[in-house]
Protein backbone atom coordinates (compact mmCIF):
# COMPACT_ATOMS: atom_id res chain seq x y z
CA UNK A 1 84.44 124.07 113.04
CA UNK A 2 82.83 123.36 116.46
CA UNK A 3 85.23 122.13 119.73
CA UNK A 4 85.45 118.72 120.15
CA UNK A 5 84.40 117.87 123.42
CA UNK A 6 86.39 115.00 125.19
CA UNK A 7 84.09 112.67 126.98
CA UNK A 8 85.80 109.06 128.14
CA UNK A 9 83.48 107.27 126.22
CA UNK A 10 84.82 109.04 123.00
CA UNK A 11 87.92 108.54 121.22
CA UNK A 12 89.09 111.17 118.36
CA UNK A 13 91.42 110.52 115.56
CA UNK A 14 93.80 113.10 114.22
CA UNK A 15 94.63 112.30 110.37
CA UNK A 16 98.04 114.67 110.37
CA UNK A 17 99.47 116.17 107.09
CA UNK A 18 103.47 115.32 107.82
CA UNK A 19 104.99 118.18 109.90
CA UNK A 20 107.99 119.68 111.14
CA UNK A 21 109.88 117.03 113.40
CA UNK A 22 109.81 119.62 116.36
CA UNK A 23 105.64 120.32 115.74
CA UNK A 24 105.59 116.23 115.27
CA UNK A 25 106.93 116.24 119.08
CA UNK A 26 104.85 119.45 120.25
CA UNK A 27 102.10 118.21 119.33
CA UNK A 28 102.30 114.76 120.75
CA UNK A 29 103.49 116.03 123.83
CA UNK A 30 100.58 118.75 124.23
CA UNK A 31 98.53 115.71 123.90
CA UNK A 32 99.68 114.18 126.59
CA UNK A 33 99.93 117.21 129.07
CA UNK A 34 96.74 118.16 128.15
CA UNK A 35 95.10 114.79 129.98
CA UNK A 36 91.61 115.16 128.35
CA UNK A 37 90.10 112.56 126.14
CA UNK A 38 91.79 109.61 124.08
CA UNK A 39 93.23 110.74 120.89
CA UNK A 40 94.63 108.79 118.40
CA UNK A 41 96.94 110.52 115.62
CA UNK A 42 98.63 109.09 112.44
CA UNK A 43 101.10 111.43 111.08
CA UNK A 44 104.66 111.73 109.10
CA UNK A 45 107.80 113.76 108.72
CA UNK A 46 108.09 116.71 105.91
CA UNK A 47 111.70 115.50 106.06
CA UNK A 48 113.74 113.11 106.92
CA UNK A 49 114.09 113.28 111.26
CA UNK A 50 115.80 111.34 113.57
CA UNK A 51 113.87 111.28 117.09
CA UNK A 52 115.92 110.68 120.15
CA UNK A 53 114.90 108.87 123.74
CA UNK A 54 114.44 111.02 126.36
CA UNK A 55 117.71 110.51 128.03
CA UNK A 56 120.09 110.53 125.08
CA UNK A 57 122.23 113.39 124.67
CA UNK A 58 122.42 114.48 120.66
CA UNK A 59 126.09 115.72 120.89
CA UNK A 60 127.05 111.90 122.29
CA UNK A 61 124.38 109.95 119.63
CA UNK A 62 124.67 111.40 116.25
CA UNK A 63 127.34 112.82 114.00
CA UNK A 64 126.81 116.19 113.25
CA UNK A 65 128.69 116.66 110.46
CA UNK A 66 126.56 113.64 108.66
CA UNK A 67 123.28 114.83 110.14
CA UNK A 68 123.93 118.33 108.53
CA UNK A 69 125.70 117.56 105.51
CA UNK A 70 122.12 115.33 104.73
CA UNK A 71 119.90 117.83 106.08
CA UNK A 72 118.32 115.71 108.32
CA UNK A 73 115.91 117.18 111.33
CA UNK A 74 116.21 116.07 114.59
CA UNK A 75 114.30 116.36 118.16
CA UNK A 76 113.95 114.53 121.65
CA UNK A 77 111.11 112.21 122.59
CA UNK A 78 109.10 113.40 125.41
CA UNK A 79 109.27 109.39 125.96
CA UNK A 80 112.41 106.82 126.48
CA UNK A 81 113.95 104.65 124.32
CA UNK A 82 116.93 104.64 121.27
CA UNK A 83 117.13 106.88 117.98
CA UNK A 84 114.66 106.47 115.23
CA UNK A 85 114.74 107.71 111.31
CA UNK A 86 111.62 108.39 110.32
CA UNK A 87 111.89 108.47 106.38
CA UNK A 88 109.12 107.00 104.91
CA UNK A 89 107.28 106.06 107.77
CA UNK A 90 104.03 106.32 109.42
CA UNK A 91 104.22 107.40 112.98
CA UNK A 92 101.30 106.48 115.63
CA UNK A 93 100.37 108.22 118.72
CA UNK A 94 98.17 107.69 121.42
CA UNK A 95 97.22 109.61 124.59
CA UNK A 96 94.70 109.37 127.32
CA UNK A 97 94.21 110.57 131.15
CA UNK A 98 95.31 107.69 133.38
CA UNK A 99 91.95 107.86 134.69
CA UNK A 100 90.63 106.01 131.62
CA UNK A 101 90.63 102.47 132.99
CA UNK A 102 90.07 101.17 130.13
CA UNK A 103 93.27 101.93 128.52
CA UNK A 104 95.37 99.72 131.02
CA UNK A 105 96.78 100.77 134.65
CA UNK A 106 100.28 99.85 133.48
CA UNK A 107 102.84 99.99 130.95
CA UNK A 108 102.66 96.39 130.39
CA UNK A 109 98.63 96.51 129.99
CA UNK A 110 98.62 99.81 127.84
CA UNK A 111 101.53 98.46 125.32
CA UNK A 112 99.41 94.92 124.69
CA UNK A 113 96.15 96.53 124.02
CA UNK A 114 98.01 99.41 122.01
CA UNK A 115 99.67 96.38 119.97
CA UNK A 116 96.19 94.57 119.84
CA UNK A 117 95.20 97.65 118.07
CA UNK A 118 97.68 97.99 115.87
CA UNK A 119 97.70 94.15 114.47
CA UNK A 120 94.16 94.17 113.97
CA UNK A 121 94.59 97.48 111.61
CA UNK A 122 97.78 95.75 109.66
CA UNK A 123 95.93 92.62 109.60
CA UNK A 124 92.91 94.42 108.02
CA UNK A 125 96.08 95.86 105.21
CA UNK A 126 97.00 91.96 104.98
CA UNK A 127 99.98 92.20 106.57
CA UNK A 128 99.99 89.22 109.40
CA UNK A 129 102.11 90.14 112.48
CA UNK A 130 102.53 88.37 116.00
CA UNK A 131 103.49 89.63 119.24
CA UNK A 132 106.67 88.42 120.42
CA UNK A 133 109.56 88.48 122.76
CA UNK A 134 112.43 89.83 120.82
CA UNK A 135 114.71 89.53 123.53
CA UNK A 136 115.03 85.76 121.99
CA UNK A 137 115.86 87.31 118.18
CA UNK A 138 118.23 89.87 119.56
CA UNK A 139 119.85 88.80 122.53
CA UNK A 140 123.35 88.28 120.64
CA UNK A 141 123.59 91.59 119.28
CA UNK A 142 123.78 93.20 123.15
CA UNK A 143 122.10 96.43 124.98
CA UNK A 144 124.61 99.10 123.54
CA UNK A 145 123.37 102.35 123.93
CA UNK A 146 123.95 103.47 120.36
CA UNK A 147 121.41 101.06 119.28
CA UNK A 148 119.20 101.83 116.84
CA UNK A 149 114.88 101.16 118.43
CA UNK A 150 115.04 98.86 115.90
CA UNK A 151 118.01 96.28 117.35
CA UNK A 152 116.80 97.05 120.90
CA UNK A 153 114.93 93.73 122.65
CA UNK A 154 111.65 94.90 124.32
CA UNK A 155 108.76 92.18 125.06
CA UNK A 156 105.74 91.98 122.83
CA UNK A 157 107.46 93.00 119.71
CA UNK A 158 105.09 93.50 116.74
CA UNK A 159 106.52 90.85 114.37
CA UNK A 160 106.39 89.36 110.79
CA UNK A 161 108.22 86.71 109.51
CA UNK A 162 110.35 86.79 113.26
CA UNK A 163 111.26 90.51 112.18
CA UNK A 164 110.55 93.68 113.70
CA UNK A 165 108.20 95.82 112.29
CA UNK A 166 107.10 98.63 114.66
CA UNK A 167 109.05 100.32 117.48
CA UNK A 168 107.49 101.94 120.42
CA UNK A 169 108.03 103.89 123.38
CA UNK A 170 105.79 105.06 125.89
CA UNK A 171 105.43 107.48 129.08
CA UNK A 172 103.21 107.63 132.11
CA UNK A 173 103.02 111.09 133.57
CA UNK A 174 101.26 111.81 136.92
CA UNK A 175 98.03 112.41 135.02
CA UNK A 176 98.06 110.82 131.55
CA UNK A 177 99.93 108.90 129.21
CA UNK A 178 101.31 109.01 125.75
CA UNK A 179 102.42 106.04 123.42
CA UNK A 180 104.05 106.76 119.98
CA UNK A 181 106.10 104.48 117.53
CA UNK A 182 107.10 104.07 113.87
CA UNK A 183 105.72 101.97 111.49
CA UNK A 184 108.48 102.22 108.49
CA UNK A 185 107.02 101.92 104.89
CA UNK A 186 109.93 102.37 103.25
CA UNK A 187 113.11 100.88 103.81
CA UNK A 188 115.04 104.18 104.40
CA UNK A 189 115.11 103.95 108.20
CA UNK A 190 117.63 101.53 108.05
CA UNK A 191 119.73 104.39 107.05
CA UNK A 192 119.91 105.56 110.54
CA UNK A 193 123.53 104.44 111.26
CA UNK A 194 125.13 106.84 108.99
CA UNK A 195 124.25 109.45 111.18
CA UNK A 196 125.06 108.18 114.49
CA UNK A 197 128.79 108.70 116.25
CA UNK A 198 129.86 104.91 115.52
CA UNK A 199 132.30 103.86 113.45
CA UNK A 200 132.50 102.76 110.13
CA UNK A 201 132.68 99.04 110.58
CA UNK A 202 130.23 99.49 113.45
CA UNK A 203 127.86 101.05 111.07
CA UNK A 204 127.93 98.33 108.18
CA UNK A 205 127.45 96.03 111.11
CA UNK A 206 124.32 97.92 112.50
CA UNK A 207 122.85 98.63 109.27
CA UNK A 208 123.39 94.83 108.22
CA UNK A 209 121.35 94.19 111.01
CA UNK A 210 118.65 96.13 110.53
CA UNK A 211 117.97 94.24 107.65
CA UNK A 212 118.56 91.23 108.71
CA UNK A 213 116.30 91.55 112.02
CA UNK A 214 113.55 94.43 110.71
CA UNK A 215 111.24 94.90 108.44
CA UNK A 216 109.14 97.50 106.08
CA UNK A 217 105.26 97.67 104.80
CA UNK A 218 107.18 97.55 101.31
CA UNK A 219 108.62 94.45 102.09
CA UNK A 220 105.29 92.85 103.23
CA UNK A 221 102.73 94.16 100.23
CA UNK A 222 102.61 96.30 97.76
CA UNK A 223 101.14 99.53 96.95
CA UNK A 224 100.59 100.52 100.75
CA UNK A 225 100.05 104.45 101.49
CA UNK A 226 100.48 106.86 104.39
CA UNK A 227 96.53 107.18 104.05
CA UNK A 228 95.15 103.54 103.21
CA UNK A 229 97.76 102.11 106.09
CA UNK A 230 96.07 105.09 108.14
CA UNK A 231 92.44 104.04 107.46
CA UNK A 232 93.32 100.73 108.56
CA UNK A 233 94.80 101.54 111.64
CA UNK A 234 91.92 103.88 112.46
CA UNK A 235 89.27 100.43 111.72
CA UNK A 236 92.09 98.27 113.86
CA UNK A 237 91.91 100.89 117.22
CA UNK A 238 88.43 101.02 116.47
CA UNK A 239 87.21 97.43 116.68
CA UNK A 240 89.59 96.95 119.86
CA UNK A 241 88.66 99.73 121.86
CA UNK A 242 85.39 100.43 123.74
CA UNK A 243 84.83 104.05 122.55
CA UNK A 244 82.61 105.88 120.28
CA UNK A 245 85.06 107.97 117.67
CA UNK A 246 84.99 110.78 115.48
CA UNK A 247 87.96 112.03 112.85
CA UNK A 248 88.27 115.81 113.74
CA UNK A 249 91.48 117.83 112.91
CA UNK A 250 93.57 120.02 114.80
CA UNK A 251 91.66 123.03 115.39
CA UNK A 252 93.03 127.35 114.75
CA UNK A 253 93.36 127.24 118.29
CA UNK A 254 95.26 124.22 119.18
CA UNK A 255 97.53 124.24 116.54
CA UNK A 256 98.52 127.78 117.86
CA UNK A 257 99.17 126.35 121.54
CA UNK A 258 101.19 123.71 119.91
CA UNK A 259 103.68 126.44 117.67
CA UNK A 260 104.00 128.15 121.45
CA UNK A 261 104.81 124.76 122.69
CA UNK A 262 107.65 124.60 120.65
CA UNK A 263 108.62 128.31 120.91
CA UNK A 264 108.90 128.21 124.46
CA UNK A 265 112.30 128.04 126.14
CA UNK A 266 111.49 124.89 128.19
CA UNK A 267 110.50 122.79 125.07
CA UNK A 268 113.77 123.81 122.93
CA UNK A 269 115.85 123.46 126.28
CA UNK A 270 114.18 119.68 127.20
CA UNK A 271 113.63 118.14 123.39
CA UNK A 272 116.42 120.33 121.04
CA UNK A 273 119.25 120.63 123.48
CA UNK A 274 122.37 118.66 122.88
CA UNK A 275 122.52 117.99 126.43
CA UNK A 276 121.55 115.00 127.92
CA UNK A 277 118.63 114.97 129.52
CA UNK A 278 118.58 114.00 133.64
């Protein structure tokens, strides 16, 4: 297969098979140290994962005991944020040299066109979102730190029906960017609190909650796919961004730096530690 060769005025998708949660975060975090080109990628979990924020330490988040006993993967985000479960889901990411002025010069601007992007592809899979403050749908449940992505307030929420749908988190790195989230098909993230190191009635509460103020692509239409959600997404970031594209796959080569991403000692020190990270 030949090279792809990253020009500015291109824009390549990566249709993933689901992967390893440490390969999911390799691989989105060679995309963004790598600083050439804007890449799109759709992928999933081979099993069930909880992702961390950058700052959370796993030892003081989850319960090991549950975590193991279910055989559920975990790894750090190379961004911020709260814990995830992807089960079920379709994870986004997007990455791009900060030179690229047309992908925003702030977090703000890169969020709202990345959510532009994103409701014009569920739109085209006739699910009807809004952005929206959440902070306004949330505010009485608090800023706890064990809080699930899902409970936390951000601004320009994607939302149906005044429920969340997608969470995102995003980092800006001296020479590029990365922006990832989940977009839950099923409803098994909601499972999320019977893995973290909360109580029992804490948990019923949280989990309660998630159902109450979240929402799934099951819950919205029926029959939706990793792959036809996928293709829709790829049509939405295509109609709202001002690139050529082209669907290539990871190539030999970079799927070998990514495994020596995740080999190294830095990468299982920073995003597999139980330590928190400062």
């Amino acid at each position: 297969m030949r090279p792809f060769l990253y020009f500015y005025s291109m824009m390549r998708f990566i249709i993933d098979t689901s992967g390893p949660a440490d390969f999911n975060m390799a691989a989105d975090l060679y995309l963004l140290e790598r600083g050439t080109g804007v890449t799109v990628r759709f992928y999933s979990w081979a099993r069930p994962s909880i992702t961390l924020g950058y700052m959370q330490a796993a030892d003081r988040e989850m319960d090991p005991e549950a975590v193991r006993a279910s055989g559920i993967d975990w790894v750090r985000r190379p961004t911020g944020g709260r814990a995830i479960l992807h089960d079920g889901d379709l994870t986004y990411s997007c990455a791009f040299p900060r030179s690229v002025k047309e992908m925003g010069g702030s977090i703000t601007e890169t969020y709202r066109l990345i959510s532009k992007c994103l409701m014009d592809g569920l739109d085209r899979a006739s699910i009807k979102c809004i952005s929206h403050d959440s902070d306004s749908d949330l505010k009485g449940i608090g800023r706890e730190a064990k809080l699930p992505c899902f409970l936390a307030p951000n601004r320009d929420e994607i939302m149906v029906n005044g429920k969340k749908l997608v969470g995102s988190a995003q980092k800006r790195a001296a020479g590029a960017v990365l922006q990832h989230g989940s977009i839950p098909i099923t409803n098994a993230f909601r499972q999320l609190p019977r893995y973290l190191r909360i109580d029992e009635a804490e948990r019923d509460k949280q989990i309660n909650l998630l159902i109450e103020k979240s929402c799934c692509v099951d819950e919205l239409i029926s029959g939706a796919t990793f792959e036809s959600l996928a293709a829709c997404l790829q049509e939405g970031f295509s109609a709202i961004l001002p690139f050529e594209f082209e669907v290539i796959p990871w190539t030999p080569q970079e799927k070998e730096d990514i495994n020596s991403i995740l080999r190294s000692d830095e990468f299982i020190a920073r995003y597999k530690s139980n330590a928190c990270i400062n």
